[in-house]
C-alpha atoms as a PDB file:
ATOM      1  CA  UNK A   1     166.397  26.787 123.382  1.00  0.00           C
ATOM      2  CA  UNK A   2     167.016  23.817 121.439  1.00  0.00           C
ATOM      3  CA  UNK A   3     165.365  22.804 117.509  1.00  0.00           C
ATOM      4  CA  UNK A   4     163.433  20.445 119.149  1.00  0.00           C
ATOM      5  CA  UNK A   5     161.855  22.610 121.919  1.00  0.00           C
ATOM      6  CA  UNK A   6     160.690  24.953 119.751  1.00  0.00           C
ATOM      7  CA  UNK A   7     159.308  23.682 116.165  1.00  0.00           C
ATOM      8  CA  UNK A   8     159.243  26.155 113.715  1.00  0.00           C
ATOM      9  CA  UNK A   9     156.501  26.204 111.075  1.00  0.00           C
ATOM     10  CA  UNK A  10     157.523  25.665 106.961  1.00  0.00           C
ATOM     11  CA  UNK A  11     156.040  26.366 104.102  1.00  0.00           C
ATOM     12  CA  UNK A  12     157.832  25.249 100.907  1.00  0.00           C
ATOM     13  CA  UNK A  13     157.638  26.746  96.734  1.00  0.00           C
ATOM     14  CA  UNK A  14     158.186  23.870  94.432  1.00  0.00           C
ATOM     15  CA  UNK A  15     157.309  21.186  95.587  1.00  0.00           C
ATOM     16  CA  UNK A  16     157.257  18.641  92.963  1.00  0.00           C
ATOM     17  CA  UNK A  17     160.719  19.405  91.944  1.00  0.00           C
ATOM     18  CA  UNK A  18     163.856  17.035  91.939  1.00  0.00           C
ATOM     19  CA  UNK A  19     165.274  18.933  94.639  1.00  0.00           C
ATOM     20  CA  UNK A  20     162.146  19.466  97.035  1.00  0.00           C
ATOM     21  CA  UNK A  21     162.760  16.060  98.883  1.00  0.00           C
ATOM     22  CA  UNK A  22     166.145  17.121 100.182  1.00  0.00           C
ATOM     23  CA  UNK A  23     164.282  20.029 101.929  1.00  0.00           C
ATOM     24  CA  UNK A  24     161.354  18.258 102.963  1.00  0.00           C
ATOM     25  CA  UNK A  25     163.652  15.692 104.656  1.00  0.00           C
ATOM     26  CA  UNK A  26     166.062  18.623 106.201  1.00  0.00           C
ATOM     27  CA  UNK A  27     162.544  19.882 107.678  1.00  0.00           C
ATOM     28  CA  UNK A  28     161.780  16.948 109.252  1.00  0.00           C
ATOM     29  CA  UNK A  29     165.469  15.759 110.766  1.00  0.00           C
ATOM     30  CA  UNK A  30     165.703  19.573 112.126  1.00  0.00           C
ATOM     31  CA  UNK A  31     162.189  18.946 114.412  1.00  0.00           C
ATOM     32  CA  UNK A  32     160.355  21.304 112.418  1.00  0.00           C
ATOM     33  CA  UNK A  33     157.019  21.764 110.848  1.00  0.00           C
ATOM     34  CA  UNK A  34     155.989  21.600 106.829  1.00  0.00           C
ATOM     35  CA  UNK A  35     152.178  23.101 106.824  1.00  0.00           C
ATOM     36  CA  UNK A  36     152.196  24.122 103.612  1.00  0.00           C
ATOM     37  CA  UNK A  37     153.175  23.564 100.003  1.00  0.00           C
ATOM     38  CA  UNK A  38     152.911  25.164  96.342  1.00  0.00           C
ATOM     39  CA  UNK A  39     153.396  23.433  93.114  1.00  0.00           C
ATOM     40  CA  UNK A  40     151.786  24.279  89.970  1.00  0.00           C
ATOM     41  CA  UNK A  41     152.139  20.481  89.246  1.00  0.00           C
ATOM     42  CA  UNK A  42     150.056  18.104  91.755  1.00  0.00           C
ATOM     43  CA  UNK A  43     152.245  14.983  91.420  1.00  0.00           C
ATOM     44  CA  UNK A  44     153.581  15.756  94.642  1.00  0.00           C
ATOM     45  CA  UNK A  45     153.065  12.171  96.685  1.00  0.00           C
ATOM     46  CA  UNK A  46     156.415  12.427  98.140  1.00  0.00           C
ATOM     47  CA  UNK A  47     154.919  14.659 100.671  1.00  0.00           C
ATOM     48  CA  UNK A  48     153.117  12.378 102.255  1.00  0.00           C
ATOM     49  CA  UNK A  49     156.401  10.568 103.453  1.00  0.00           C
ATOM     50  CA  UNK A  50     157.249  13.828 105.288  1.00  0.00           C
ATOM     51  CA  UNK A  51     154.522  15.714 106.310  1.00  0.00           C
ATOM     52  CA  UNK A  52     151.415  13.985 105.687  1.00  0.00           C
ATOM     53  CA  UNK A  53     149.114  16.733 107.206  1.00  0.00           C
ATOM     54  CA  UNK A  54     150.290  19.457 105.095  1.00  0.00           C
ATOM     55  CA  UNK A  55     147.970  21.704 103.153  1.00  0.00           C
ATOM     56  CA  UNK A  56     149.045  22.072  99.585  1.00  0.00           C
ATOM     57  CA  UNK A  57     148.296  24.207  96.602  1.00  0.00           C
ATOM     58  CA  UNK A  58     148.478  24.742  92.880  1.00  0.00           C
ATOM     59  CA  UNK A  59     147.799  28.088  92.871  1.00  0.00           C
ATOM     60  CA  UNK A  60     150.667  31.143  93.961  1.00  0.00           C
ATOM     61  CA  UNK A  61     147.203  33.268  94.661  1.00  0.00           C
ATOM     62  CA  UNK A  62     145.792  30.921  97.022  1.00  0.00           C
ATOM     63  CA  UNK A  63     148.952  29.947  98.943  1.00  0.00           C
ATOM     64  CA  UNK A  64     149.932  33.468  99.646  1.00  0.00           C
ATOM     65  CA  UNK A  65     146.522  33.873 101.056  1.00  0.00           C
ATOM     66  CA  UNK A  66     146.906  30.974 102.930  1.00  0.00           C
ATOM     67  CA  UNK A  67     150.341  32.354 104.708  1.00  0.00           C
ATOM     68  CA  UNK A  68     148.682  35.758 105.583  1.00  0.00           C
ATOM     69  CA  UNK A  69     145.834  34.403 106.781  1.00  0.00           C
ATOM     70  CA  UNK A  70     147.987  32.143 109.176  1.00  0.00           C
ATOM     71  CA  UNK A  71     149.633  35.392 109.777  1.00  0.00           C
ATOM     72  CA  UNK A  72     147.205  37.312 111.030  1.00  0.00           C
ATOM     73  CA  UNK A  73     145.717  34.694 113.189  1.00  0.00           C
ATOM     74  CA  UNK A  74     149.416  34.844 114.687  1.00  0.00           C
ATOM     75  CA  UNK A  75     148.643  31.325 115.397  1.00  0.00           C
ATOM     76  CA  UNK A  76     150.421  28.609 112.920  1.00  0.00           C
ATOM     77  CA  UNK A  77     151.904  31.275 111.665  1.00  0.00           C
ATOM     78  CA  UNK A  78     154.785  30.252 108.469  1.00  0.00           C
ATOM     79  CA  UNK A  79     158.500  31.247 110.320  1.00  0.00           C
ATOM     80  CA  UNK A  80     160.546  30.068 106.703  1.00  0.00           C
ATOM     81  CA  UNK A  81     159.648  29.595 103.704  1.00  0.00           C
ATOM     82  CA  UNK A  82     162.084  27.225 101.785  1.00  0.00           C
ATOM     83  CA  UNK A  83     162.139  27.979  97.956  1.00  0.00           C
ATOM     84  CA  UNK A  84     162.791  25.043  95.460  1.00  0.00           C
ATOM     85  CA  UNK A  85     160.811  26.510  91.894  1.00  0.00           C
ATOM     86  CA  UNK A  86     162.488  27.530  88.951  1.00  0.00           C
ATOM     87  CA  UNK A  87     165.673  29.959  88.759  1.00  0.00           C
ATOM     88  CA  UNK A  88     163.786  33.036  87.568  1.00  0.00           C
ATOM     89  CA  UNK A  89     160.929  33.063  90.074  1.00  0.00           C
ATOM     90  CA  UNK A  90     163.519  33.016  92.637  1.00  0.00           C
ATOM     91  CA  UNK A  91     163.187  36.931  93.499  1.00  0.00           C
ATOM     92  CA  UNK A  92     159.699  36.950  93.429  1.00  0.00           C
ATOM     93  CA  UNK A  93     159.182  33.873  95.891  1.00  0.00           C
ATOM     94  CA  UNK A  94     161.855  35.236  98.120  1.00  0.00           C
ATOM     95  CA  UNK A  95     159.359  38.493  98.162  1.00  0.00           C
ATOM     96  CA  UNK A  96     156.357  36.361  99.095  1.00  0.00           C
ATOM     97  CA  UNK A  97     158.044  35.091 102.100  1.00  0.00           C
ATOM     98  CA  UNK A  98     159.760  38.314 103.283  1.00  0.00           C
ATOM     99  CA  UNK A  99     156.286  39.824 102.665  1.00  0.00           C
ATOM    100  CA  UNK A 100     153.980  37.419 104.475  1.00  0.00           C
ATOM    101  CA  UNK A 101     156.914  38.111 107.717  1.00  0.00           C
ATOM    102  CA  UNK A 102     158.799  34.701 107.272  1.00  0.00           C
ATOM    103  CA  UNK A 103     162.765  34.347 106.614  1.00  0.00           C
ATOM    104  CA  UNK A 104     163.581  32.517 102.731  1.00  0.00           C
ATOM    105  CA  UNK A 105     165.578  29.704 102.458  1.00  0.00           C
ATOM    106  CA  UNK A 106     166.885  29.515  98.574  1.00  0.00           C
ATOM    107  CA  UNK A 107     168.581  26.769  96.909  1.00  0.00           C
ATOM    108  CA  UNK A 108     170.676  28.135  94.135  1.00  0.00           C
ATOM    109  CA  UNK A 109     170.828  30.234  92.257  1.00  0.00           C
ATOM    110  CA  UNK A 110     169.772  32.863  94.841  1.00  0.00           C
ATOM    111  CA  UNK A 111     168.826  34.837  91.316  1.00  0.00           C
ATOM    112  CA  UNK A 112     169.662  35.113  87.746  1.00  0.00           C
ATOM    113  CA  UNK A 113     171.644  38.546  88.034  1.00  0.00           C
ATOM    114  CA  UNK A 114     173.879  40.416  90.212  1.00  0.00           C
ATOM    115  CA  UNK A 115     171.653  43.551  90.925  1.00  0.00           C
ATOM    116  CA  UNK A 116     168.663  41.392  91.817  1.00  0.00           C
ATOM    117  CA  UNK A 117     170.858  40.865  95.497  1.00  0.00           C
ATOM    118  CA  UNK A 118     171.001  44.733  95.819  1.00  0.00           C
ATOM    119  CA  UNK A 119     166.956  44.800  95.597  1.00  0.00           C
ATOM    120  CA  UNK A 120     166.256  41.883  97.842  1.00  0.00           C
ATOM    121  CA  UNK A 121     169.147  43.165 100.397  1.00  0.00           C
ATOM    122  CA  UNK A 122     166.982  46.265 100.707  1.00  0.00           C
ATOM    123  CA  UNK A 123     163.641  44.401 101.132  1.00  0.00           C
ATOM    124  CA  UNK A 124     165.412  42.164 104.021  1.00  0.00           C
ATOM    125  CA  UNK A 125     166.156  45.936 105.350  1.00  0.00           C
ATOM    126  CA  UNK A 126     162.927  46.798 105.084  1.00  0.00           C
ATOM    127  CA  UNK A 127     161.512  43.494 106.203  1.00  0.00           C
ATOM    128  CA  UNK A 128     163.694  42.817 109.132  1.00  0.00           C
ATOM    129  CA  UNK A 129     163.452  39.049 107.555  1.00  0.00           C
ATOM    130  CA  UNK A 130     166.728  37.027 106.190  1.00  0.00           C
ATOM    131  CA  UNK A 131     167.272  35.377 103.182  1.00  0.00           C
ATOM    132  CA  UNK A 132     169.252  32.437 103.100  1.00  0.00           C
ATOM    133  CA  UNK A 133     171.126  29.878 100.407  1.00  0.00           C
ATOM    134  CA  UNK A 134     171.863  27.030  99.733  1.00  0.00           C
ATOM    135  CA  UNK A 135     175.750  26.566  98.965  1.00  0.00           C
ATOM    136  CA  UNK A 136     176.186  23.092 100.460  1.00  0.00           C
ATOM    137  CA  UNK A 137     179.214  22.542  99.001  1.00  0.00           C
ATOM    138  CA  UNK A 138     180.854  24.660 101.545  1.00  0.00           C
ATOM    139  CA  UNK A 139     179.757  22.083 103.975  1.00  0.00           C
ATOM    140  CA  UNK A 140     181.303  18.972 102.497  1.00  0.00           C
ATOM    141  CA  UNK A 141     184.193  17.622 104.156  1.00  0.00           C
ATOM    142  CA  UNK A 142     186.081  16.786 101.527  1.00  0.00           C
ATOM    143  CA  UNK A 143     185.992  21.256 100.089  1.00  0.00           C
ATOM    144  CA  UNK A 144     186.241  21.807 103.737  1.00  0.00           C
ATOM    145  CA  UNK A 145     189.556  20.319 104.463  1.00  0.00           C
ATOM    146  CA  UNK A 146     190.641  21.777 100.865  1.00  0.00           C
ATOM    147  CA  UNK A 147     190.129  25.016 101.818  1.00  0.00           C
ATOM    148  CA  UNK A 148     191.963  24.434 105.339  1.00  0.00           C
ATOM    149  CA  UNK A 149     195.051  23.333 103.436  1.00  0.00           C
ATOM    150  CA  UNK A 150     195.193  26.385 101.143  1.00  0.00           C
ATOM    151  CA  UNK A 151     194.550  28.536 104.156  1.00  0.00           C
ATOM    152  CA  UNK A 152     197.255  26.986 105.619  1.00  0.00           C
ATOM    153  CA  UNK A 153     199.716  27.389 103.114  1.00  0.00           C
ATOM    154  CA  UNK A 154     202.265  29.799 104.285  1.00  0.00           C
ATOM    155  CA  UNK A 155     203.373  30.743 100.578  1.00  0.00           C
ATOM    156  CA  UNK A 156     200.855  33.503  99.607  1.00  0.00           C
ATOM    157  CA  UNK A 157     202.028  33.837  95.965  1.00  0.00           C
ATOM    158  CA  UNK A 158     201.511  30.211  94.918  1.00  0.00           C
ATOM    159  CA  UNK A 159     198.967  29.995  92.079  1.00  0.00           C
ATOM    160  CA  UNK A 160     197.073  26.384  91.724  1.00  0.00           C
ATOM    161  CA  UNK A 161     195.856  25.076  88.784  1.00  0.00           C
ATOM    162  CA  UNK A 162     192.625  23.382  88.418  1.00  0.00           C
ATOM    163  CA  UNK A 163     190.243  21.346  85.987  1.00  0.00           C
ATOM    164  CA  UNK A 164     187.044  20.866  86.959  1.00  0.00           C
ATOM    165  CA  UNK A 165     184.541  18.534  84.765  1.00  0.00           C
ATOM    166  CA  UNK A 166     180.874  18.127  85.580  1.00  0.00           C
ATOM    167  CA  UNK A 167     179.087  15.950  83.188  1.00  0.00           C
ATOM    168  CA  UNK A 168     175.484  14.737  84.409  1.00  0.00           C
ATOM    169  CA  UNK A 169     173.416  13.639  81.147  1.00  0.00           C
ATOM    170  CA  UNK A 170     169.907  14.728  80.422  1.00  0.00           C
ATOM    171  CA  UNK A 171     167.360  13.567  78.207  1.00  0.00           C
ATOM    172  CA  UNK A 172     164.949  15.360  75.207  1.00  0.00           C
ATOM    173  CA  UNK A 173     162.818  16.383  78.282  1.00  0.00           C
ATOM    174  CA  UNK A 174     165.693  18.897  79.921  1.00  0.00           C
ATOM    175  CA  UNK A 175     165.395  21.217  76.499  1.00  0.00           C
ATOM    176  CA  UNK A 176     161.685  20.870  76.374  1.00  0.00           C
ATOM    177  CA  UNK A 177     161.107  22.431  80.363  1.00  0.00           C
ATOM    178  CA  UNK A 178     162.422  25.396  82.049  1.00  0.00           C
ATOM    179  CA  UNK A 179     165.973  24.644  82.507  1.00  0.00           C
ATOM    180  CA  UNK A 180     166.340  24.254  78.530  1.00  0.00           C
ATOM    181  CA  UNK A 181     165.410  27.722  78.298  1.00  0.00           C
ATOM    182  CA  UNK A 182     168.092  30.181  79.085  1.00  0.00           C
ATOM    183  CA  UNK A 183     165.841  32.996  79.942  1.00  0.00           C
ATOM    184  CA  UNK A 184     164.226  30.748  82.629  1.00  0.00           C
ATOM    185  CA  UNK A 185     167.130  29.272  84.038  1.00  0.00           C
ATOM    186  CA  UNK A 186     170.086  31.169  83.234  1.00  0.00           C
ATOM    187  CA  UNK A 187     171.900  28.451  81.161  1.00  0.00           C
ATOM    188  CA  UNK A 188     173.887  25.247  81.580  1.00  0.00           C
ATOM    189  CA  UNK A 189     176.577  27.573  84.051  1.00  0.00           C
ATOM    190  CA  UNK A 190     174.039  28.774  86.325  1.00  0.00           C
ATOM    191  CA  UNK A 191     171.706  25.713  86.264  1.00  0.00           C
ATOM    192  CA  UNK A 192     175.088  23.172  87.172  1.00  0.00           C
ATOM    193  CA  UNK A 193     177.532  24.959  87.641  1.00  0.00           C
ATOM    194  CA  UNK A 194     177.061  27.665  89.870  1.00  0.00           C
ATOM    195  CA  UNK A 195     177.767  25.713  93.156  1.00  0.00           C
ATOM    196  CA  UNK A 196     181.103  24.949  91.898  1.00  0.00           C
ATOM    197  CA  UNK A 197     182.027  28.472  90.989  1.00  0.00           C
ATOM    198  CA  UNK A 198     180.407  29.158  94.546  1.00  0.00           C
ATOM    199  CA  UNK A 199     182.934  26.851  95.911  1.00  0.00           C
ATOM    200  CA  UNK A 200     186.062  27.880  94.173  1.00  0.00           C
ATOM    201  CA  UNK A 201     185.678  30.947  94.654  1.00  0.00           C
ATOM    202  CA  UNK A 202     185.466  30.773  98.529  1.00  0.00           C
ATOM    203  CA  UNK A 203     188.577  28.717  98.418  1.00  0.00           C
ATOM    204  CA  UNK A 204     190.807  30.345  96.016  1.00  0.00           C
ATOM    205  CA  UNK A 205     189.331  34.087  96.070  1.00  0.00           C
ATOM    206  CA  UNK A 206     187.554  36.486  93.392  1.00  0.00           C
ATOM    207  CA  UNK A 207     187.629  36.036  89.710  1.00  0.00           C
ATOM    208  CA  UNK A 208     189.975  38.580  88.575  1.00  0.00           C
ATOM    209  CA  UNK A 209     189.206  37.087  85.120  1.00  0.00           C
ATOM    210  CA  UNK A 210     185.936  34.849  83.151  1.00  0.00           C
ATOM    211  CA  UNK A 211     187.273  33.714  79.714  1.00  0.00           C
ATOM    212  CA  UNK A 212     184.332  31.544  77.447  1.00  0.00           C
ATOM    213  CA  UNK A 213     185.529  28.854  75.065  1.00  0.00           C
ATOM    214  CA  UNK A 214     181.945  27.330  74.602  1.00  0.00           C
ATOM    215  CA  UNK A 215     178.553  28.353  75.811  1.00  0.00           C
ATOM    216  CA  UNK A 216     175.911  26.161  73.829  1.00  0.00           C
ATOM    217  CA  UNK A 217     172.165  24.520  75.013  1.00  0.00           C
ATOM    218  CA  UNK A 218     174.114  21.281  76.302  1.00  0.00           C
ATOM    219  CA  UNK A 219     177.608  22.263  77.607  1.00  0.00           C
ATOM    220  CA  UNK A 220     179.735  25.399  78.310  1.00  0.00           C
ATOM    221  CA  UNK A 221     183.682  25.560  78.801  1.00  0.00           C
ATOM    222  CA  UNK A 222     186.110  28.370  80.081  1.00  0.00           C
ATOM    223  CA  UNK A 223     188.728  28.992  82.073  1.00  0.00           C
ATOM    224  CA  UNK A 224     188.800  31.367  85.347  1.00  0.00           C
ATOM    225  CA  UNK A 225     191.067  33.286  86.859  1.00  0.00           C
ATOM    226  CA  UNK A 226     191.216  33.486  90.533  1.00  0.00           C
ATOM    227  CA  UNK A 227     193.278  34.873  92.616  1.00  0.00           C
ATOM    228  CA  UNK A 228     195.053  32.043  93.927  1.00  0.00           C
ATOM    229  CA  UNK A 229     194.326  29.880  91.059  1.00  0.00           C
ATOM    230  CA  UNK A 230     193.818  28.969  87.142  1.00  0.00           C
ATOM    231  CA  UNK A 231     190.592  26.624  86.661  1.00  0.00           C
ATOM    232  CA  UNK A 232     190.142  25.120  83.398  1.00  0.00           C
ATOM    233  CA  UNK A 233     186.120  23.946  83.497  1.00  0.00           C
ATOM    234  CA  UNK A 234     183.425  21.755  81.644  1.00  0.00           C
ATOM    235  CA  UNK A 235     179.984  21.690  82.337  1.00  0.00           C
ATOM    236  CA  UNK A 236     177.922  19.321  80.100  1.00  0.00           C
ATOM    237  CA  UNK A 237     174.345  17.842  79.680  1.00  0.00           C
ATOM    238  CA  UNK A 238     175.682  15.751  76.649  1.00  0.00           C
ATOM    239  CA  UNK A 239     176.300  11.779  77.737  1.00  0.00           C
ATOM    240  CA  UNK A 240     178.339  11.876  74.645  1.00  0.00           C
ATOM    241  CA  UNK A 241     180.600  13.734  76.755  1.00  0.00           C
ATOM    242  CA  UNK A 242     181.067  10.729  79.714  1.00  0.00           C
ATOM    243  CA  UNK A 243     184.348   9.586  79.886  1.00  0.00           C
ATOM    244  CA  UNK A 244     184.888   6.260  78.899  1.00  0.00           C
ATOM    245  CA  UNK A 245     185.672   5.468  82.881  1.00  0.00           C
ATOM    246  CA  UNK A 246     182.163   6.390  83.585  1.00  0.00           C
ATOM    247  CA  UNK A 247     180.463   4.720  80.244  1.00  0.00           C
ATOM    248  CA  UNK A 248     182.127   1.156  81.393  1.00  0.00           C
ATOM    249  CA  UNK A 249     180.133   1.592  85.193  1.00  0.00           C
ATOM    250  CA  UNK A 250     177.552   2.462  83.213  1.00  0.00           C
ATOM    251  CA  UNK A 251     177.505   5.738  85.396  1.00  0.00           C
ATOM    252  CA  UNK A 252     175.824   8.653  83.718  1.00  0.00           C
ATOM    253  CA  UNK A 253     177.134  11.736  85.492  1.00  0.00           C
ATOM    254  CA  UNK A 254     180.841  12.463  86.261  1.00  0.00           C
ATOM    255  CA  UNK A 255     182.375  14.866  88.242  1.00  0.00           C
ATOM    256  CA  UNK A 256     186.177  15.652  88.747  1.00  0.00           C
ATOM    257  CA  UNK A 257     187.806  18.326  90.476  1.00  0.00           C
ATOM    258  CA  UNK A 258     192.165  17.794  90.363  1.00  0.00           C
ATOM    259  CA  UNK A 259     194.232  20.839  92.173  1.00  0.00           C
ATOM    260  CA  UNK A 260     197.497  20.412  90.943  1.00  0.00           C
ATOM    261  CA  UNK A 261     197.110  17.308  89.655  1.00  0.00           C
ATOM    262  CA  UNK A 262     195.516  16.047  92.360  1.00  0.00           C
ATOM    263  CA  UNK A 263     192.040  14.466  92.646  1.00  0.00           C
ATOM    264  CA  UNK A 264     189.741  15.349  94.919  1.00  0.00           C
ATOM    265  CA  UNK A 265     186.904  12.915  96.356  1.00  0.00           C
ATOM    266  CA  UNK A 266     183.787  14.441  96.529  1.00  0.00           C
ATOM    267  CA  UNK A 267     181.438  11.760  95.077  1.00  0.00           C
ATOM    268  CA  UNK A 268     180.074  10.841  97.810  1.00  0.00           C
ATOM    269  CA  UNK A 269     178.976  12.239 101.227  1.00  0.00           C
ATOM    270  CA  UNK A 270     176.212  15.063  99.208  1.00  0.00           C
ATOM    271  CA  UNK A 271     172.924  13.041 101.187  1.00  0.00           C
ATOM    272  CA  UNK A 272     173.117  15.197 104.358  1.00  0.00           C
ATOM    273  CA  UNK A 273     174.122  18.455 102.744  1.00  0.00           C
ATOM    274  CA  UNK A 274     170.968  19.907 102.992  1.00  0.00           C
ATOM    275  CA  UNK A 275     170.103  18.974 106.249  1.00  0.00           C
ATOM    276  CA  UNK A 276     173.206  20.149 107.450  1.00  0.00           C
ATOM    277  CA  UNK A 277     172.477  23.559 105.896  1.00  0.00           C
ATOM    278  CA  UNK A 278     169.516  23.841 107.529  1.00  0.00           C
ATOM    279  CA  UNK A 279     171.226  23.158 111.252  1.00  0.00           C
ATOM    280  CA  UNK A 280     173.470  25.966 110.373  1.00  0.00           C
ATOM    281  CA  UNK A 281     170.621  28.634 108.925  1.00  0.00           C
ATOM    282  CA  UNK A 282     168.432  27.571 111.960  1.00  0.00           C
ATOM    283  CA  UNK A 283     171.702  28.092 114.797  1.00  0.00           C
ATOM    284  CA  UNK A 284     172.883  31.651 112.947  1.00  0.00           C
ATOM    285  CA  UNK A 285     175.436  30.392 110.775  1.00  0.00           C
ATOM    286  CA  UNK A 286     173.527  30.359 107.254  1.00  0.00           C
ATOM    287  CA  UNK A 287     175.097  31.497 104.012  1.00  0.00           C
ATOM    288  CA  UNK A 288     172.837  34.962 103.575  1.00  0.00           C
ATOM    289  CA  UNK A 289     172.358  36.913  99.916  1.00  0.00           C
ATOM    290  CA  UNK A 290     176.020  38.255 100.242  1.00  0.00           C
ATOM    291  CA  UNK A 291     177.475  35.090 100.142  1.00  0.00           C
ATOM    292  CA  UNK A 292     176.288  34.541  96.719  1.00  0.00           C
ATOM    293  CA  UNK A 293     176.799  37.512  94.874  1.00  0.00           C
ATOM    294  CA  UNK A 294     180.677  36.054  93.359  1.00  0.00           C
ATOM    295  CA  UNK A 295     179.272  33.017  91.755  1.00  0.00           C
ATOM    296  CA  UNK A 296     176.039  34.767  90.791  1.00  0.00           C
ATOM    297  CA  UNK A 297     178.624  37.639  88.983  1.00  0.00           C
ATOM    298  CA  UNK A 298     180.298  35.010  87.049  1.00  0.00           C
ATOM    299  CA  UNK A 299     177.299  32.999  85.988  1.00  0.00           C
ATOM    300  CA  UNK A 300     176.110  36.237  84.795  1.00  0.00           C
ATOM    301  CA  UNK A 301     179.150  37.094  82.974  1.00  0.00           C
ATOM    302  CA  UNK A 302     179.474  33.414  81.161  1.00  0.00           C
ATOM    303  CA  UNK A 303     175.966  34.031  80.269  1.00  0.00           C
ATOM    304  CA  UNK A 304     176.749  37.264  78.165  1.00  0.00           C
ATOM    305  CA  UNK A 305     179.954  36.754  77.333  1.00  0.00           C
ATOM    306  CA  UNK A 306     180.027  37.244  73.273  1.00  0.00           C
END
């Protein structure tokens, strides 16, 4: 049965987030349904572009009540629900969905801590729902073809080296919400960088060791060791940090990834990620909560490193 034969029904957490259109747009190119949406925030127009006819709600109380009811008509009822709110209410929205019988999508982090995934793996047990992430970097071409070539390589002891830099400024406002507050979203690592980790670590294999130069509110550098390769890394909020190549474009996030001295293009091609995520969750192929447990263990460790 094809996506577009059979529509399933959405419901989406966070909806007035930067990140909710991606999802809202990865509903709609997959055939499916958005019927409804939380946000403790109303300034949530955007849906209207989407899914016009979809109820929404400012209250957790009343939107859970809404999915069982829709449950227990077993008509309309909610077959995902895709979760975009803030890092630490990641685990408990990822219950609401398991509990009202629909699978979780989660953009990342999946949670703040490693033994979070050993609770929700034995609710999706219990449950007989998935849970599912977001790691769209896996399904760039440009990581894609990197990891083919170091799959590839028949000599198994080389060791790369790598520097990553992610620089993508942020005004007053970032310190004043949730994502300033390290409790809330787990820090400048987990709130930026934990895709890349995600990434590197699925090409070059575990961390065998997490060394912390700098953790502060606006940047955090390091150096891990993998076990195929060395990665020196930067992760700043700070547009004092902005290269002067990216200052003269007037460009106010930089990213860089060299292996060996050699740069690799990802700028571009992030649009579809999400969409493309979806296709996969909805054929099989998601990422599920196992995938993320390695960059979720070294976010962690960053985090309380002392």
């Amino acid at each position: 049965m094809t996506l577009a034969e059979h529509p399933y029904n959405f419901a989406l957490i966070g909806a007035a987030g930067y990140i909710a259109p991606r999802h809202m747009r990865a509903i709609k190119d997959t055939n499916n349904q958005l019927v409804a949406a939380l946000d403790p925030f109303d300034s949530v127009g955007i849906i209207d572009s989407y899914f016009p006819d979809a109820q929404f709600f400012t209250e957790p109380e009343r939107f859970d009540r809404h999915l069982d009811k829709l449950r227990r008509k077993g008509q309309g009822k909610v077959d995902y629900v895709s979760i975009c709110s803030p890092n630490y209410l990641h685990d408990a929205h990822i219950r609401m969905a398991l509990r009202n019988d629909a699978h979780a999508i989660c953009e990342k982090p999946l949670v703040l801590n490693p033994w979070n995934i050993d609770a929700l793996q034995e609710i999706e047990k219990e449950s007989g729902k998935k849970i599912f992430t977001i790691l769209q970097l896996r399904h760039h071409p440009a990581i894609i073809k990197l990891k083919e070539q170091i799959d590839q390589n028949t000599n198994q002891e080389k060791r790369y080296h790598i520097e990553l830099q992610y620089i993508t400024s942020r005004g007053a406002w970032y310190h004043h919400s949730w994502k300033g507050k390290i409790e809330k979203s787990g820090g400048i690592a987990t709130n930026i960088g934990v895709h890349f980790f995600d990434m590197l670590t699925w090409i070059f294999g575990d961390c065998q060791q997490n060394i912390v130069h700098e953790n502060t509110h606006d940047h955090a550098i390091g150096r891990l060791e993998l076990e195929k390769a060395s990665v020196n890394w930067l992760l700043s909020i700070n547009r004092n940090h902005l290269p002067e190549i990216a200052r003269s474009k007037g460009q106010t996030t930089y990213r860089t990834i060299t292996v060996d001295g050699e740069e690799i293009e990802f700028s571009g091609g992030f649009t579809d990620l999400h969409t493309l995520s979806y296709q996969h969750i909805l054929n099989g192929t998601g990422f599920g909560i196992e995938a993320a447990r390695k960059s979720i263990q070294i976010v962690h460790d960053i985090r309380n490193n002392k």
